[in-house]
Protein backbone atom coordinates (compact mmCIF):
# COMPACT_ATOMS: atom_id res chain seq x y z
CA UNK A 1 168.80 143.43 67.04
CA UNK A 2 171.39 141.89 69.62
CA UNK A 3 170.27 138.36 68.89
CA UNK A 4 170.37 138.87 65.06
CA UNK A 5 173.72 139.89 65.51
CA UNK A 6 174.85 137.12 67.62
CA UNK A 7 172.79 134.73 64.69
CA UNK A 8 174.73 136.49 61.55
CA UNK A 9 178.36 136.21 63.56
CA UNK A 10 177.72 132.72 64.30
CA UNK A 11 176.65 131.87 60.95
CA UNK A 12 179.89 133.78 59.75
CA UNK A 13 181.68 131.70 61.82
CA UNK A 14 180.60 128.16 60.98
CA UNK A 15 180.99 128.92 57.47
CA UNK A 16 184.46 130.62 57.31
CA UNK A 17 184.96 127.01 59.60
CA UNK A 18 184.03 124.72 57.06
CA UNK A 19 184.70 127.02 53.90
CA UNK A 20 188.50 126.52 54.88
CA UNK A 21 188.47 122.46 55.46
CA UNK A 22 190.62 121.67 52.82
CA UNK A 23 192.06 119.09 54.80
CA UNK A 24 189.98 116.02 55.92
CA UNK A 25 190.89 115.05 59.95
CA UNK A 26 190.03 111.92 61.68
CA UNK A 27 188.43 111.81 64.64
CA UNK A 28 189.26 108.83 67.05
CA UNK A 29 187.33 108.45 69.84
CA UNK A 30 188.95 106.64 72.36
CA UNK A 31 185.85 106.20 75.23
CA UNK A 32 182.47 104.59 74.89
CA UNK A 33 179.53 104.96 72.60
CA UNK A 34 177.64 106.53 75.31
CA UNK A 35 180.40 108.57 77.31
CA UNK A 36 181.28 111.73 77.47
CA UNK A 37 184.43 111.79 75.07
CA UNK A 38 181.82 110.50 71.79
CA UNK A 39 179.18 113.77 72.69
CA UNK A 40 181.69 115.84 73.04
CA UNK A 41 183.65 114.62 70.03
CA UNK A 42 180.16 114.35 67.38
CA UNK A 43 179.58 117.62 68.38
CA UNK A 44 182.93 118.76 67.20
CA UNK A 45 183.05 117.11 63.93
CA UNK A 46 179.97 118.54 63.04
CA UNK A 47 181.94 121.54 62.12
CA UNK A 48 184.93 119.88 60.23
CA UNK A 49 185.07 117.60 57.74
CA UNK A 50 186.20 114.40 59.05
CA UNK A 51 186.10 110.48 58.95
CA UNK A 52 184.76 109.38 62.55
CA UNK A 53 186.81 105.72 64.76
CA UNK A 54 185.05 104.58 67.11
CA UNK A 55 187.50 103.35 69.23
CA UNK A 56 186.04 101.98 72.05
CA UNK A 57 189.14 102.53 74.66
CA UNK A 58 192.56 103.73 73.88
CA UNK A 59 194.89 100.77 73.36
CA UNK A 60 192.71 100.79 69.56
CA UNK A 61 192.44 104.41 69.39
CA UNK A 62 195.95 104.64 69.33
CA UNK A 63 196.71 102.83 66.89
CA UNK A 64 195.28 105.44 64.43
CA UNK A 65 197.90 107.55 65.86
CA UNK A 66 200.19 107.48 62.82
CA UNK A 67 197.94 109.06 60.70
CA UNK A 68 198.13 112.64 60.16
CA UNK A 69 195.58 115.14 60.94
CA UNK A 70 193.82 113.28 64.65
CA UNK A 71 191.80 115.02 66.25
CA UNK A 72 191.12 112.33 69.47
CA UNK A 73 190.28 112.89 73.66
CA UNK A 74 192.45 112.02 76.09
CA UNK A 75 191.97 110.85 79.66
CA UNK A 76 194.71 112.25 82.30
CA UNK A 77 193.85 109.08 84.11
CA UNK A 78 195.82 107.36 81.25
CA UNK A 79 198.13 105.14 81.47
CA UNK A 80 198.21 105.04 84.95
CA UNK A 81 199.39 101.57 85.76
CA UNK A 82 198.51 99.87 82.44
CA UNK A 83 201.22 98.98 80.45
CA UNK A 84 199.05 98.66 77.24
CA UNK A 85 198.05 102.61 77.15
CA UNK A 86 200.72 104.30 75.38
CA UNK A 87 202.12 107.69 76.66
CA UNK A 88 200.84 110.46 74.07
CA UNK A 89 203.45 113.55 73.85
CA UNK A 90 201.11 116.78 75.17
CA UNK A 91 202.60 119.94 74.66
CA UNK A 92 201.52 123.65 73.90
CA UNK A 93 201.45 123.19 69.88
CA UNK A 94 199.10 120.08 69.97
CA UNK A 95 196.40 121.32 73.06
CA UNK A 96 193.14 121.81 71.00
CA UNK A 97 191.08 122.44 74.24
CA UNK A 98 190.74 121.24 77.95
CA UNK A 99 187.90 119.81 78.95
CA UNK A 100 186.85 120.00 82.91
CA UNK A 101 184.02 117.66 84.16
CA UNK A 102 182.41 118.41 87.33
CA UNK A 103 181.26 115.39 89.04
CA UNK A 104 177.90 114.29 91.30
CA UNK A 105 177.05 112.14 94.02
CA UNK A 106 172.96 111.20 93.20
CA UNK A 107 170.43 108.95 94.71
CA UNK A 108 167.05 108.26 94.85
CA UNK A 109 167.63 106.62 98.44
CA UNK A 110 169.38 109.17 100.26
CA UNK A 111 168.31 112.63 100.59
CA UNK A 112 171.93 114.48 101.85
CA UNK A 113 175.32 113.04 101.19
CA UNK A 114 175.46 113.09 105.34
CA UNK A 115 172.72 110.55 105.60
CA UNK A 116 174.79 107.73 103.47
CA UNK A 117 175.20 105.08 105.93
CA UNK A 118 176.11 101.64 106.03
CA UNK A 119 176.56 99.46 102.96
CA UNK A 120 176.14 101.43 99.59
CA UNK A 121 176.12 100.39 96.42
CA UNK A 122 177.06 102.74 93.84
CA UNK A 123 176.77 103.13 89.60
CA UNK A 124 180.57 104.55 88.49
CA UNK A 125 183.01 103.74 86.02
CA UNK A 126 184.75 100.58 86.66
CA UNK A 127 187.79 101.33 84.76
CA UNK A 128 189.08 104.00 86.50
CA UNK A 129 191.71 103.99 89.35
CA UNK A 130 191.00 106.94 90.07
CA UNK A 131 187.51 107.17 90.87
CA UNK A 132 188.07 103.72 92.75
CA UNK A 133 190.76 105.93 94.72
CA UNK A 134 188.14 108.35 95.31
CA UNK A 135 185.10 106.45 96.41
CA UNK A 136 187.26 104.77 99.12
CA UNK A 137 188.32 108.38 100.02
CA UNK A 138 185.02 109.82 100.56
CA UNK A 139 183.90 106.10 102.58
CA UNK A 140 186.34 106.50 104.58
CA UNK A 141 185.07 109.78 105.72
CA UNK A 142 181.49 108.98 105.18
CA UNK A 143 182.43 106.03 107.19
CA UNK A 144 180.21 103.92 104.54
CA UNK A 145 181.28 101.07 102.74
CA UNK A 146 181.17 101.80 99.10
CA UNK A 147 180.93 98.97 96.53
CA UNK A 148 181.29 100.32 93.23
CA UNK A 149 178.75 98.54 90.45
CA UNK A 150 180.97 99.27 87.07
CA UNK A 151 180.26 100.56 84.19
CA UNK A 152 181.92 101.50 80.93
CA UNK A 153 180.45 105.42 80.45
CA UNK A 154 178.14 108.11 81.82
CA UNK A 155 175.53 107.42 79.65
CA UNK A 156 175.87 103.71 80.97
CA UNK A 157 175.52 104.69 84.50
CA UNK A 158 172.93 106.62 83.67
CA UNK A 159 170.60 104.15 82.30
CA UNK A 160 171.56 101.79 84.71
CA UNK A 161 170.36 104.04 87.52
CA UNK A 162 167.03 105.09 85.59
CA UNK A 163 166.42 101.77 84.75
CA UNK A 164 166.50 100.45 88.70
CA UNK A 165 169.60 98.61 88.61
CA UNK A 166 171.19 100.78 91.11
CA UNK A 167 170.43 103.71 93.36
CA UNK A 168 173.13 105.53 94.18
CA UNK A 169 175.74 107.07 91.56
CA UNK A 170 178.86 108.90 90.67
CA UNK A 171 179.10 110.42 87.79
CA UNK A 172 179.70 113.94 85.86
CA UNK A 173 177.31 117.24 86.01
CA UNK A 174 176.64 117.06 82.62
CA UNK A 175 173.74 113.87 83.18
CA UNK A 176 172.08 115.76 86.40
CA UNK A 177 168.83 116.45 84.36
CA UNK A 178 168.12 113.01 83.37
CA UNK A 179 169.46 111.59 86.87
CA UNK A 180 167.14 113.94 88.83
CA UNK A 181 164.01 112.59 86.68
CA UNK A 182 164.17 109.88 89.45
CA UNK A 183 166.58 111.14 92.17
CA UNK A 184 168.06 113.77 93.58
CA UNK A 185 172.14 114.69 93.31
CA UNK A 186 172.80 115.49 96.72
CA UNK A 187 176.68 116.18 96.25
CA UNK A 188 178.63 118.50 93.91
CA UNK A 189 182.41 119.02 93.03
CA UNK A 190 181.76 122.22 91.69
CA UNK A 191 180.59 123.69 95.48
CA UNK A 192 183.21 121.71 97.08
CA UNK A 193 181.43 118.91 98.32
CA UNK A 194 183.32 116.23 96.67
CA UNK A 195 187.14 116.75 95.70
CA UNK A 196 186.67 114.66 92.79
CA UNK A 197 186.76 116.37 89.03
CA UNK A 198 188.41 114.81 85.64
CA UNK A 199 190.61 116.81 83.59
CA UNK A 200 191.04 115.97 79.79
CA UNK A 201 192.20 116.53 76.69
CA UNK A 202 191.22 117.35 73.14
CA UNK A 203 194.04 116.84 71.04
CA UNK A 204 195.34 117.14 67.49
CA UNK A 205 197.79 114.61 66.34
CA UNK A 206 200.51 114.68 63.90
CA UNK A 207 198.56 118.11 62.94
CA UNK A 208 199.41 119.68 59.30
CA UNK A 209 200.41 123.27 58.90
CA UNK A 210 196.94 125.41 59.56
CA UNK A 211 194.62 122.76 61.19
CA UNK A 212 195.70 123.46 64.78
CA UNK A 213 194.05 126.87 64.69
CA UNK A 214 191.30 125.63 62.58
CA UNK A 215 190.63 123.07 65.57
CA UNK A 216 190.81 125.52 68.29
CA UNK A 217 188.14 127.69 66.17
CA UNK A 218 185.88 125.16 65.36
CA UNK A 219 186.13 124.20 69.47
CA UNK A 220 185.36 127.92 70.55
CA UNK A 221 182.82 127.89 67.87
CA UNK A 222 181.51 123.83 69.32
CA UNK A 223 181.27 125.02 72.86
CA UNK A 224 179.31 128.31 72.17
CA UNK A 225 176.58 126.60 70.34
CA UNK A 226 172.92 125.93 71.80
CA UNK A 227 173.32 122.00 71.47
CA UNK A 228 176.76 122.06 73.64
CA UNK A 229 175.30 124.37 76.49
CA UNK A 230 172.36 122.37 77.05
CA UNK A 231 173.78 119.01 76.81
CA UNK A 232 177.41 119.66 78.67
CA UNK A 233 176.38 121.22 81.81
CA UNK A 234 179.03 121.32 84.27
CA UNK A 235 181.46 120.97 81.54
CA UNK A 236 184.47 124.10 81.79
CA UNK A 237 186.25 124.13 78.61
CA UNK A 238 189.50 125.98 78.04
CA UNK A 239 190.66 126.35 74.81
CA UNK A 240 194.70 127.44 73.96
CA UNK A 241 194.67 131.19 72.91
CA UNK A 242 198.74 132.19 72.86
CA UNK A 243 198.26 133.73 76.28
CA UNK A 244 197.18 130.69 78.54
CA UNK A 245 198.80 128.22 76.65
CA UNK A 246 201.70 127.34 79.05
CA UNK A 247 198.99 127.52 82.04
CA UNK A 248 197.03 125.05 80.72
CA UNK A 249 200.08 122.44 79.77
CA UNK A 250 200.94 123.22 83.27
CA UNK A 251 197.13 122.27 84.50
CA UNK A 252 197.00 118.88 81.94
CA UNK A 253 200.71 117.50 83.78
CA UNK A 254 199.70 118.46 86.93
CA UNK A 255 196.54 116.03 86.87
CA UNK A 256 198.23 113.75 85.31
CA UNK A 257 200.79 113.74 88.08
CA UNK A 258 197.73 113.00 90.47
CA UNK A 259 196.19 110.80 88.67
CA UNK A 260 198.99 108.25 88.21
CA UNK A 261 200.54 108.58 91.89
C-alpha cells in the first residue's frame, strides 16, 4: 500500500508539472555531450516542455542568454581567469537548484591512494583550473608527480579509462559503477580523503512570472525519480525552498570565491 502511494503522488506530481507548462523554456547546456551538466539537464527537461542547445561550453551557451525563460548549468569554476566567460548575475530569485558532485581518485594500477608513487598519469578534465590546482595539491602531498591526460567530460574520462588509454583517474562519484568494472576507486571526497568537490548551478534566466517555482518543482520532482538516483550517485542536490534560500546564495559565492582565487 506504501509503494502505491508513493506511485499515485508521483504520478500526481509529474502531471500537475507538465499540465501547467504553458510556457515553453529553453534549456542551454553549457558542458559536453557526455558530462555531467547534459544528464543532469535531459533528465530535467523530461518534465517541462522545452527546446534543448547544446552548447558545448559557455562562451556559446551564453549567448542564448537574452532569451527569456533559460533554464542552463553553471560551473562556479567560471570565469575564473578567462576573459571570454561572461559573469552571470546569481541571486536568491533565479537559484533553481545546487548541484554538489563528490569526486574519486580510481585506478586499476594502484590499490590505496597511499601506494601512488612516482610518475602518474591521470584521466581529468583539462579545462579546469581548478582541478589542475588540485592535482598538484594532492602530488605535492602524495609526493607523486601528476600529469594530467585532458579531457572534455566525465563520460570522456570514463571511456578513456575503460578503453585502456589511461589508468588512473579523477573524476565525480556519479561514474564509480562503470569505473570499478575495471578498477577500483581508492579515494573519496565524500569520506574526506580528497578535499576536492564541484559546486554548481541550475539556473533560470530572464525567468517569466510562475516558471521559477515550476522549475524548482519539476527539480524536486527530477531528483526523486528512479532514473536520477541510479545514475547521479554521489550527486547532493539542494533545491531553494524560502527557508534556505540565502544559505545556499551564500554556499554558490563562497565557491566561487575559491574557485577563482
Amino acid at each position: 500500500m506504501k509503494k502505491l502511494s508513493i506511485l499515485i503522488i508521483s504520478i500526481f506530481v509529474a502531471f500537475s508539472i507538465n499540465a501547467g507548462s504553458t510556457e515553453k523554456f529553453t534549456i542551454v547546456n553549457t558542458g559536453s555531450k557526455t558530462g555531467g551538466f547534459n544528464a543532469m539537464l535531459t533528465m530535467l527537461g523530461k518534465t517541462i516542455n522545452h527546446n534543448y542547445v547544446q552548447a558545448e561550453n559557455p562562451i556559446i551557451g551564453a549567448s542564448y542568454f537574452d532569451d527569456v525563460n533559460v533554464i542552463t548549468a553553471w560551473s562556479t569554476e567560471w570565469p575564473g581567469n578567462n576573459p571570454q566567460i561572461p559573469r552571470i548575475k546569481v541571486n536568491e530569485d533565479n537559484i533553481v537548484a545546487l548541484t554538489v558532485y563528490e569526486t574519486i581518485l580510481c585506478s586499476r594500477e594502484f590499490k590505496t591512494i597511499d601506494s601512488l608513487k612516482g610518475s602518474v598519469k591521470i584521466g581529468t578534465w583539462g579545462d579546469s583550473p581548478a582541478v589542475a590546482k588540485f592535482i598538484k595539491s594532492l602530488g605535492d602531498k602524495l609526493d607523486v608527480k601528476f600529469t594530467i591526460v585532458p579531457y572534455g567530460g566525465s563520460g570522456d574520462i570514463t571511456r578513456g579509462y575503460l578503453g585502456g588509454d589511461i589508468d588512473t583517474v579523477f573524476v565525480t562519484q556519479s561514474k564509480q559503477s562503470k569505473i570499478e568494472k575495471d578498477g577500483k576507486c581508492i579515494a573519496f571526497s565524500s569520506k574526506g580523503e580528497l578535499d576536492f568537490a564541484f559546486i554548481d548551478a541550475i539556473l533560470l534566466i530572464n525567468g517569466e512570472l510562475g516558471n521559477k517555482i515550476e522549475a524548482r518543482k519539476a527539480m524536486l520532482y527530477t531528483i526523486n525519480t528512479e532514473e536520477w538516483q541510479t545514475t547521479q550517485d554521489g550527486v547532493a542536490v539542494y533545491v531553494p525552498n524560502g527557508t534556505n534560500d540565502t544559505e545556499l546564495l551564500t554556499k554558490y559565492n563562497n565557491a566561487v570565491k575559491f574557485n577563482n582565487n
